[in-house]
C-alpha atoms as a PDB file:
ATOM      1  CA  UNK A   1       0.000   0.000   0.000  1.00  0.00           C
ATOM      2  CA  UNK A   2       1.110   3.579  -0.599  1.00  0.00           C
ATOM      3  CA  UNK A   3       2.934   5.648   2.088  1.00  0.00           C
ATOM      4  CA  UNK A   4       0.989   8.409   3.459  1.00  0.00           C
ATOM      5  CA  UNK A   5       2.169  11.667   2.287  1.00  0.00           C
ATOM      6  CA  UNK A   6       3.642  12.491   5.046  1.00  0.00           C
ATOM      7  CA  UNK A   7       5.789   9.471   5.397  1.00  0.00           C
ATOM      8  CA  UNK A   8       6.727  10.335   1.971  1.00  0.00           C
ATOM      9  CA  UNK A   9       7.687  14.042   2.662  1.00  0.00           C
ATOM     10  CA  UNK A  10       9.743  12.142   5.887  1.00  0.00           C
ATOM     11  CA  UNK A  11      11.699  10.039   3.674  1.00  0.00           C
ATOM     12  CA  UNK A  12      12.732  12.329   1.286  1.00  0.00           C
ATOM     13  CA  UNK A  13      14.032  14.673   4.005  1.00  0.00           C
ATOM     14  CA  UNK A  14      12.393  17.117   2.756  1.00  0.00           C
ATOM     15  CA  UNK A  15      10.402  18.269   6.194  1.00  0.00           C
ATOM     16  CA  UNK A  16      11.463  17.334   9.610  1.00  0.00           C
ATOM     17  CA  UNK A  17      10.269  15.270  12.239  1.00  0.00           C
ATOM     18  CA  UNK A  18      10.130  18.669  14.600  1.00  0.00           C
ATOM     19  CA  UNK A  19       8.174  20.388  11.804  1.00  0.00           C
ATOM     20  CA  UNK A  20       5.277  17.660  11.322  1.00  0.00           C
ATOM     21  CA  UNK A  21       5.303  17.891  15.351  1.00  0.00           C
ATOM     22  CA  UNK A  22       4.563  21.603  15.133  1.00  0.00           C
ATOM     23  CA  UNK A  23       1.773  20.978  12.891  1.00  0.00           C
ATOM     24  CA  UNK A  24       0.328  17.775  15.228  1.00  0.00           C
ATOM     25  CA  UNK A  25       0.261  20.621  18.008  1.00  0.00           C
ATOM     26  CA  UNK A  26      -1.283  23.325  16.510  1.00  0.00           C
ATOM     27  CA  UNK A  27      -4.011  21.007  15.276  1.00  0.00           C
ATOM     28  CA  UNK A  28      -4.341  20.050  18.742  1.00  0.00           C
ATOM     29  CA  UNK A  29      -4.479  23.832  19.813  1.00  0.00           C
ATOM     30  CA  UNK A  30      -7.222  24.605  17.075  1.00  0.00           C
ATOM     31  CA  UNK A  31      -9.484  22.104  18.355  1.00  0.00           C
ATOM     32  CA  UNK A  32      -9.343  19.368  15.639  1.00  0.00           C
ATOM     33  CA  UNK A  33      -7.944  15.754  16.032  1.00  0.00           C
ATOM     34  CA  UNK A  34      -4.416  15.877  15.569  1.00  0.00           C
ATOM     35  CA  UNK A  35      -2.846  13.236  13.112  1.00  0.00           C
ATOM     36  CA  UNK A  36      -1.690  10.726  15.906  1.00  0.00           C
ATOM     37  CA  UNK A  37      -5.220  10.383  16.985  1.00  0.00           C
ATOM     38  CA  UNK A  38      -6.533   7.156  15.639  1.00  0.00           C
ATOM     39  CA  UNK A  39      -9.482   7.344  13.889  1.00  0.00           C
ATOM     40  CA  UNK A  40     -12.701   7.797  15.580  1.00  0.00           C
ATOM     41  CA  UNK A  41     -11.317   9.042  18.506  1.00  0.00           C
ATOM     42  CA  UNK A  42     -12.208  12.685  19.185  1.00  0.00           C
ATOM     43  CA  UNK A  43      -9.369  15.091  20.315  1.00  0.00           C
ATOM     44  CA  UNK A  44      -9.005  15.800  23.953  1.00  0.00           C
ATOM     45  CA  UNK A  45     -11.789  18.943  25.410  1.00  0.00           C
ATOM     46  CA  UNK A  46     -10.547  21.882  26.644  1.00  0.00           C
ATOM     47  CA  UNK A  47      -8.130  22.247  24.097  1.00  0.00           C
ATOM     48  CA  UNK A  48      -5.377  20.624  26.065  1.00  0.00           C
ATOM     49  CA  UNK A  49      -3.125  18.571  23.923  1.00  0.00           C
ATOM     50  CA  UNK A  50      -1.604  15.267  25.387  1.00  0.00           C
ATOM     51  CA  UNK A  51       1.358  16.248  22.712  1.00  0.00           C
ATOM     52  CA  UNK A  52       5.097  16.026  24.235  1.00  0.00           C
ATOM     53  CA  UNK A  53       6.115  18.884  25.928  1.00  0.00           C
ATOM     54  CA  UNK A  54       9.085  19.567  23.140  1.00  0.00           C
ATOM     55  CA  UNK A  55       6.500  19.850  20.432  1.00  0.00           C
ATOM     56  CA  UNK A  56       4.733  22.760  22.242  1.00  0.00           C
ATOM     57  CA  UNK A  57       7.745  24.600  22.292  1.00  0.00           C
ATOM     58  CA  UNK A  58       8.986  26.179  19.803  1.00  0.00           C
ATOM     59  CA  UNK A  59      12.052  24.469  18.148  1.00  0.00           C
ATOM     60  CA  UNK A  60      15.413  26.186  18.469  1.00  0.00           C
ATOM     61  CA  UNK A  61      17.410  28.910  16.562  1.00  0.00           C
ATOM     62  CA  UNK A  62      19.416  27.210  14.209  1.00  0.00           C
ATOM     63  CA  UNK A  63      22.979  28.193  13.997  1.00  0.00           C
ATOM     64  CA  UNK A  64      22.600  29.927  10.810  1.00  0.00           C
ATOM     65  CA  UNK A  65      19.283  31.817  12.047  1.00  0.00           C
ATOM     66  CA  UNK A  66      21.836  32.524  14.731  1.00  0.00           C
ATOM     67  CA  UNK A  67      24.886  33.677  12.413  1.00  0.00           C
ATOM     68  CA  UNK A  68      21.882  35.939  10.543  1.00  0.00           C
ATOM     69  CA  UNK A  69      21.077  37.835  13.138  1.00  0.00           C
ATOM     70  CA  UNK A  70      24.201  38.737  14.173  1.00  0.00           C
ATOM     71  CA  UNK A  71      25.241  39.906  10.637  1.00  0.00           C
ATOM     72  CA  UNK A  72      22.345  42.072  10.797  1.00  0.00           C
ATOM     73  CA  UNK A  73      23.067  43.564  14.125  1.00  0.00           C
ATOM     74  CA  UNK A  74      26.736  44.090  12.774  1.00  0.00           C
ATOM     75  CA  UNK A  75      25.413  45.722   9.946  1.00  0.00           C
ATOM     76  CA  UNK A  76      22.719  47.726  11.896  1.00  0.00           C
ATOM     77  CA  UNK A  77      25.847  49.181  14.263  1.00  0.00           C
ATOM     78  CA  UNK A  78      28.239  49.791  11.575  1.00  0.00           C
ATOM     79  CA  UNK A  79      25.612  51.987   9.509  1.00  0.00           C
ATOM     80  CA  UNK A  80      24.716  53.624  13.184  1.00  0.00           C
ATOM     81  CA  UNK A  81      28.824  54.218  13.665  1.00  0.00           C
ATOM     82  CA  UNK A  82      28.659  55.759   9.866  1.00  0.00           C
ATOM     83  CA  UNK A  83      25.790  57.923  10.456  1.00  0.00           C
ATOM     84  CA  UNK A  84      27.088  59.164  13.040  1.00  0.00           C
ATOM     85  CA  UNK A  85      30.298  60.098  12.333  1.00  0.00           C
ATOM     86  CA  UNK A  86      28.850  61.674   8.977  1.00  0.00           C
ATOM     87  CA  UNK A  87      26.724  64.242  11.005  1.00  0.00           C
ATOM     88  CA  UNK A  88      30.100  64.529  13.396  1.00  0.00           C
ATOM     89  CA  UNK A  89      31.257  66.134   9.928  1.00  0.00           C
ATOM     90  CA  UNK A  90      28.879  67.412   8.682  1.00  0.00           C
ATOM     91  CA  UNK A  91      28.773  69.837  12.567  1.00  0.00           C
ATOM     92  CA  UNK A  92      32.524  70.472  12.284  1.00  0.00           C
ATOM     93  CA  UNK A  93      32.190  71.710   8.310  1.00  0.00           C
ATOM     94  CA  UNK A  94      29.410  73.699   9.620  1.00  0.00           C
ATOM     95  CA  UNK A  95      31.455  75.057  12.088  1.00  0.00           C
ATOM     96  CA  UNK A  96      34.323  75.769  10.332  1.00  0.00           C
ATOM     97  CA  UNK A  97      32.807  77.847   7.737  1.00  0.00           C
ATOM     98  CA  UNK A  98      31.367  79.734  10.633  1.00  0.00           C
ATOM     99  CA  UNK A  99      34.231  80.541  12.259  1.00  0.00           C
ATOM    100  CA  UNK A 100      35.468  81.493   8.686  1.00  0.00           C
ATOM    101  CA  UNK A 101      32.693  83.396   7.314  1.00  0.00           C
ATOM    102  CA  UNK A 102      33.209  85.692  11.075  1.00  0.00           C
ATOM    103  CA  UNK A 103      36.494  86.393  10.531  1.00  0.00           C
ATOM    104  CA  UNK A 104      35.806  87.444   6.843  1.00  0.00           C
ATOM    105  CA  UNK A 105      33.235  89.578   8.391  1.00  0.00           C
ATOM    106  CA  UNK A 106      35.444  90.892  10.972  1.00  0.00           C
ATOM    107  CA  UNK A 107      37.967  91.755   8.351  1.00  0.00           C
ATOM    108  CA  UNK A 108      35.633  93.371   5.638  1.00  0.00           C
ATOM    109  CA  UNK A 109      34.203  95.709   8.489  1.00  0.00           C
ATOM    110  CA  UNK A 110      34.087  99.610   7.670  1.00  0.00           C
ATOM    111  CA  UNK A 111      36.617  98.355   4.490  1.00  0.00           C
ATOM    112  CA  UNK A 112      34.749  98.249   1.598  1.00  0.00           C
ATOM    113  CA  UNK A 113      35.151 101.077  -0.985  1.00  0.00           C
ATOM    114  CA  UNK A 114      31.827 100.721  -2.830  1.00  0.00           C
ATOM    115  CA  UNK A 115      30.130 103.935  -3.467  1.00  0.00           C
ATOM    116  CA  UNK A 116      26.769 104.776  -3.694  1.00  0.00           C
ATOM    117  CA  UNK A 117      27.377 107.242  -6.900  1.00  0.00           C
ATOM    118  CA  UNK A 118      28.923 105.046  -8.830  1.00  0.00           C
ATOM    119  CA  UNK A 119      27.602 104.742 -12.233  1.00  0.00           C
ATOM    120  CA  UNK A 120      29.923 102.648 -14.289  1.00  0.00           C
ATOM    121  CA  UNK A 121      29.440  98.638 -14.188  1.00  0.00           C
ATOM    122  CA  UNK A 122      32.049  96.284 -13.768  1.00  0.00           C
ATOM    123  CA  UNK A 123      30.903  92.682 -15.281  1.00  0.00           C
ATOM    124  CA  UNK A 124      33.034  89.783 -13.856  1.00  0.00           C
ATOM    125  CA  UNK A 125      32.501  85.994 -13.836  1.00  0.00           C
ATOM    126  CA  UNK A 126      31.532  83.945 -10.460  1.00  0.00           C
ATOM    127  CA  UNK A 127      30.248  80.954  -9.546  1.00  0.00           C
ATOM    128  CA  UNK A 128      29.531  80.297 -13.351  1.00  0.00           C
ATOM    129  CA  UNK A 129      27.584  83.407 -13.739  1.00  0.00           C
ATOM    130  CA  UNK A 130      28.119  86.582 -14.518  1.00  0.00           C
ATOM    131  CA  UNK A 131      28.109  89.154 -12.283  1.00  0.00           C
ATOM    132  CA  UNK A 132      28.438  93.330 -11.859  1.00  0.00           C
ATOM    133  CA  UNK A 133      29.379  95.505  -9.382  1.00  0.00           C
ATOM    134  CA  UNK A 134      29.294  99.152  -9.720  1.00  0.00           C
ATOM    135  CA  UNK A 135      32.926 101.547  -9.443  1.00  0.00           C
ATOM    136  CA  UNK A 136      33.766 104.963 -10.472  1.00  0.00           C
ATOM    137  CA  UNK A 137      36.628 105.272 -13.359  1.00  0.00           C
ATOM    138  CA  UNK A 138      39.206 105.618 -10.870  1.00  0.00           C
ATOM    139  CA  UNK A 139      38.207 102.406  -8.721  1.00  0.00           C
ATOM    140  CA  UNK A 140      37.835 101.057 -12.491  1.00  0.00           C
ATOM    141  CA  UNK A 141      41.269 101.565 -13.358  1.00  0.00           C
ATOM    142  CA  UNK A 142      42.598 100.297 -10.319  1.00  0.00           C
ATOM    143  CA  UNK A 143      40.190  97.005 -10.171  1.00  0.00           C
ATOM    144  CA  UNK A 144      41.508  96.254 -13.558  1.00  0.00           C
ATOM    145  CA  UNK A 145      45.482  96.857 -12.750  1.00  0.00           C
ATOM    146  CA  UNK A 146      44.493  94.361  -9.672  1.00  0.00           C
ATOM    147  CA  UNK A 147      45.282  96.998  -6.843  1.00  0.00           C
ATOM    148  CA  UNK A 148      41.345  96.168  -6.019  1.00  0.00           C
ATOM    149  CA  UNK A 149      39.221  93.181  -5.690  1.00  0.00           C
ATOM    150  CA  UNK A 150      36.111  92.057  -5.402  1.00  0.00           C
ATOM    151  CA  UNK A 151      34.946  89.662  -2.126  1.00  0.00           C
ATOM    152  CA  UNK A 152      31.427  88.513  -1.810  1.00  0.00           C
ATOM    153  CA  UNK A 153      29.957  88.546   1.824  1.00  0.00           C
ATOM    154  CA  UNK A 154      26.395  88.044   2.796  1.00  0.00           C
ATOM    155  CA  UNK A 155      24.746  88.233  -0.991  1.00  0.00           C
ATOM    156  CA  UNK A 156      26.647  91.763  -2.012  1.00  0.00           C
ATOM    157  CA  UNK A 157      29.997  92.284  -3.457  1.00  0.00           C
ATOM    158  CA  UNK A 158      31.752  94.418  -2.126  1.00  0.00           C
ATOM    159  CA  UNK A 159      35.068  95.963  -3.827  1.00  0.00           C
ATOM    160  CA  UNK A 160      38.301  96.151  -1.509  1.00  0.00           C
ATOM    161  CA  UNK A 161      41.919  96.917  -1.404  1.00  0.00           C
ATOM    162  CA  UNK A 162      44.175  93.851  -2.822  1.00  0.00           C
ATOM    163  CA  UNK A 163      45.370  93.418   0.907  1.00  0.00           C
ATOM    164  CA  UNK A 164      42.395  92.859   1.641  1.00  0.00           C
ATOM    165  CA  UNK A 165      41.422  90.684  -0.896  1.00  0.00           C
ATOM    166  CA  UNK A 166      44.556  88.138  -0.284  1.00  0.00           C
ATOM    167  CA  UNK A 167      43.749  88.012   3.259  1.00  0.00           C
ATOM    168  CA  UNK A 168      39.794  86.570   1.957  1.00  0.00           C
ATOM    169  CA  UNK A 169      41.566  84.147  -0.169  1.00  0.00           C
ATOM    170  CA  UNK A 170      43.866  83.241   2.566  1.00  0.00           C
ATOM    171  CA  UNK A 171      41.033  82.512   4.662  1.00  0.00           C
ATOM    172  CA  UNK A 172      38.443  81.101   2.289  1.00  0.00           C
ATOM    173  CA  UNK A 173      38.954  81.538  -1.172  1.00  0.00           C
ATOM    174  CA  UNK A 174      35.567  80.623  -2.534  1.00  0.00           C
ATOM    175  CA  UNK A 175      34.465  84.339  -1.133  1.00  0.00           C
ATOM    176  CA  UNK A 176      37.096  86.021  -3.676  1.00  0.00           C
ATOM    177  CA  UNK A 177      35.034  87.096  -6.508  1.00  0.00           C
ATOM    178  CA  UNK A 178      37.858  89.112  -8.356  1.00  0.00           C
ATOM    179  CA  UNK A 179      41.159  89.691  -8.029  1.00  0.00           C
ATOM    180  CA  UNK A 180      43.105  90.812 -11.350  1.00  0.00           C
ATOM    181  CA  UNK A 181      46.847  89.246 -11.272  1.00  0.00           C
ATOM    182  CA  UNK A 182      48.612  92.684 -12.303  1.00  0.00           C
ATOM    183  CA  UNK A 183      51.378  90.862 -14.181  1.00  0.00           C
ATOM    184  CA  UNK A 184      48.768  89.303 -17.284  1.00  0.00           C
ATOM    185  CA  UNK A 185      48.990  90.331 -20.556  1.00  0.00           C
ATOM    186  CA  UNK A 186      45.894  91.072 -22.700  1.00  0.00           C
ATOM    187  CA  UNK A 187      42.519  90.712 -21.005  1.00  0.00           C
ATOM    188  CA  UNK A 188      41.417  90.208 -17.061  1.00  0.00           C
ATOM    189  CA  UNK A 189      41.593  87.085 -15.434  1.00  0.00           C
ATOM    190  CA  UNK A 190      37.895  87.156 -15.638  1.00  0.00           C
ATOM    191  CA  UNK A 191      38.007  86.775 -19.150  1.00  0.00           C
ATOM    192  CA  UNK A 192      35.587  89.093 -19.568  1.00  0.00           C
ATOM    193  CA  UNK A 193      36.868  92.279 -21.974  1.00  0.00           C
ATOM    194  CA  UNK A 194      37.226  95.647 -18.950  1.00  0.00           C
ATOM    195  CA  UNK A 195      35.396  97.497 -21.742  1.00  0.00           C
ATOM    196  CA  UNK A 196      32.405  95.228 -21.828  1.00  0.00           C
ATOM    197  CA  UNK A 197      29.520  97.118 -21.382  1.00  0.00           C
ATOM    198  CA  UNK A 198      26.361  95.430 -20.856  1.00  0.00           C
END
């Protein structure tokens, strides 16, 4: 005669012994007869089970169920560890151009030569854009001999005495708009013509 399914299933080694117990006992939990009840015979009342006391509990981690979850706790601290030692960077970089963009403050203070009557525009290239700032013909001559430069601070650009201007790139050079190298031939560093008028 045939083998029962599960017998089958058994054999092949394809389920357990402790898994067909797990299923005998929550049979037995659900109120129907589990399969080692002969037939005929009703399943215990009061939903007690007469099933061994290792198939109610639940079977034990295997050692790669084990080895799992400690690779994802590893995993779940070493992200943490990255995370935080990103935003550790992220505050100091912060910081830093703080403590930068107060000293450039400190040092621009009651320097800057713009006036409010100037009327000629001085087109200059930053930060991939073109941009103007506003001089008189003698701050024009000058800003385009490179005894002036041009240092952006808080949105505005504000023209200042090459001094001046070295110190900003000493400090943080990204805030150096313009600064004309008085030794080049031909054009501005800018590349933009001084005559350009716009």
């Amino acid at each position: 005669m045939a083998d029962s399914l599960r017998d089958q299933l058994l054999k092949s080694g394809i389920v357990k012994q402790v898994q067909t117990e797990r299923v005998q006992a929550d049979r037995a939990r659900e109120g129907r007869r589990p399969a080692s009840t002969p037939p005929g015979k009703s399943a215990p009342k009061g939903g007690k089970s007469h099933a061994s006391p290792a198939a109610s509990r639940p079977p034990r981690q295997s050692q790669e169920d084990m080895d799992l979850a400690k690779a994802y706790a590893i995993r779940a601290q070493t992200e943490a560890s990255e995370r935080k030692r990103a935003e550790q960077e992220a505050a100091e970089q912060a910081r830093l151009r703080r403590e930068r963009k107060l000293k450039i403050q400190q040092l621009l203070d009651g320097k800057a030569l713009n006036k409010a009557d100037a009327d000629q525009p001085r087109n200059f290239e930053y930060g991939g854009k073109i941009r103007r700032i506003h001089v008189d013909a003698v701050q024009l001559g000058a800003l385009n001999a490179g005894e002036l430069g041009v240092v952006q601070q808080g949105g505005r650009y504000l023209l200042v005495s090459r001094e001046i201007a070295e110190q900003v790139r000493d400090i943080d050079a990204r805030q150096l708009a313009l600064l004309v190298d008085p030794g080049a031939t031909g054009a501005g560093d800018d590349g933009v013509p001084d005559d350009l008028m716009w």
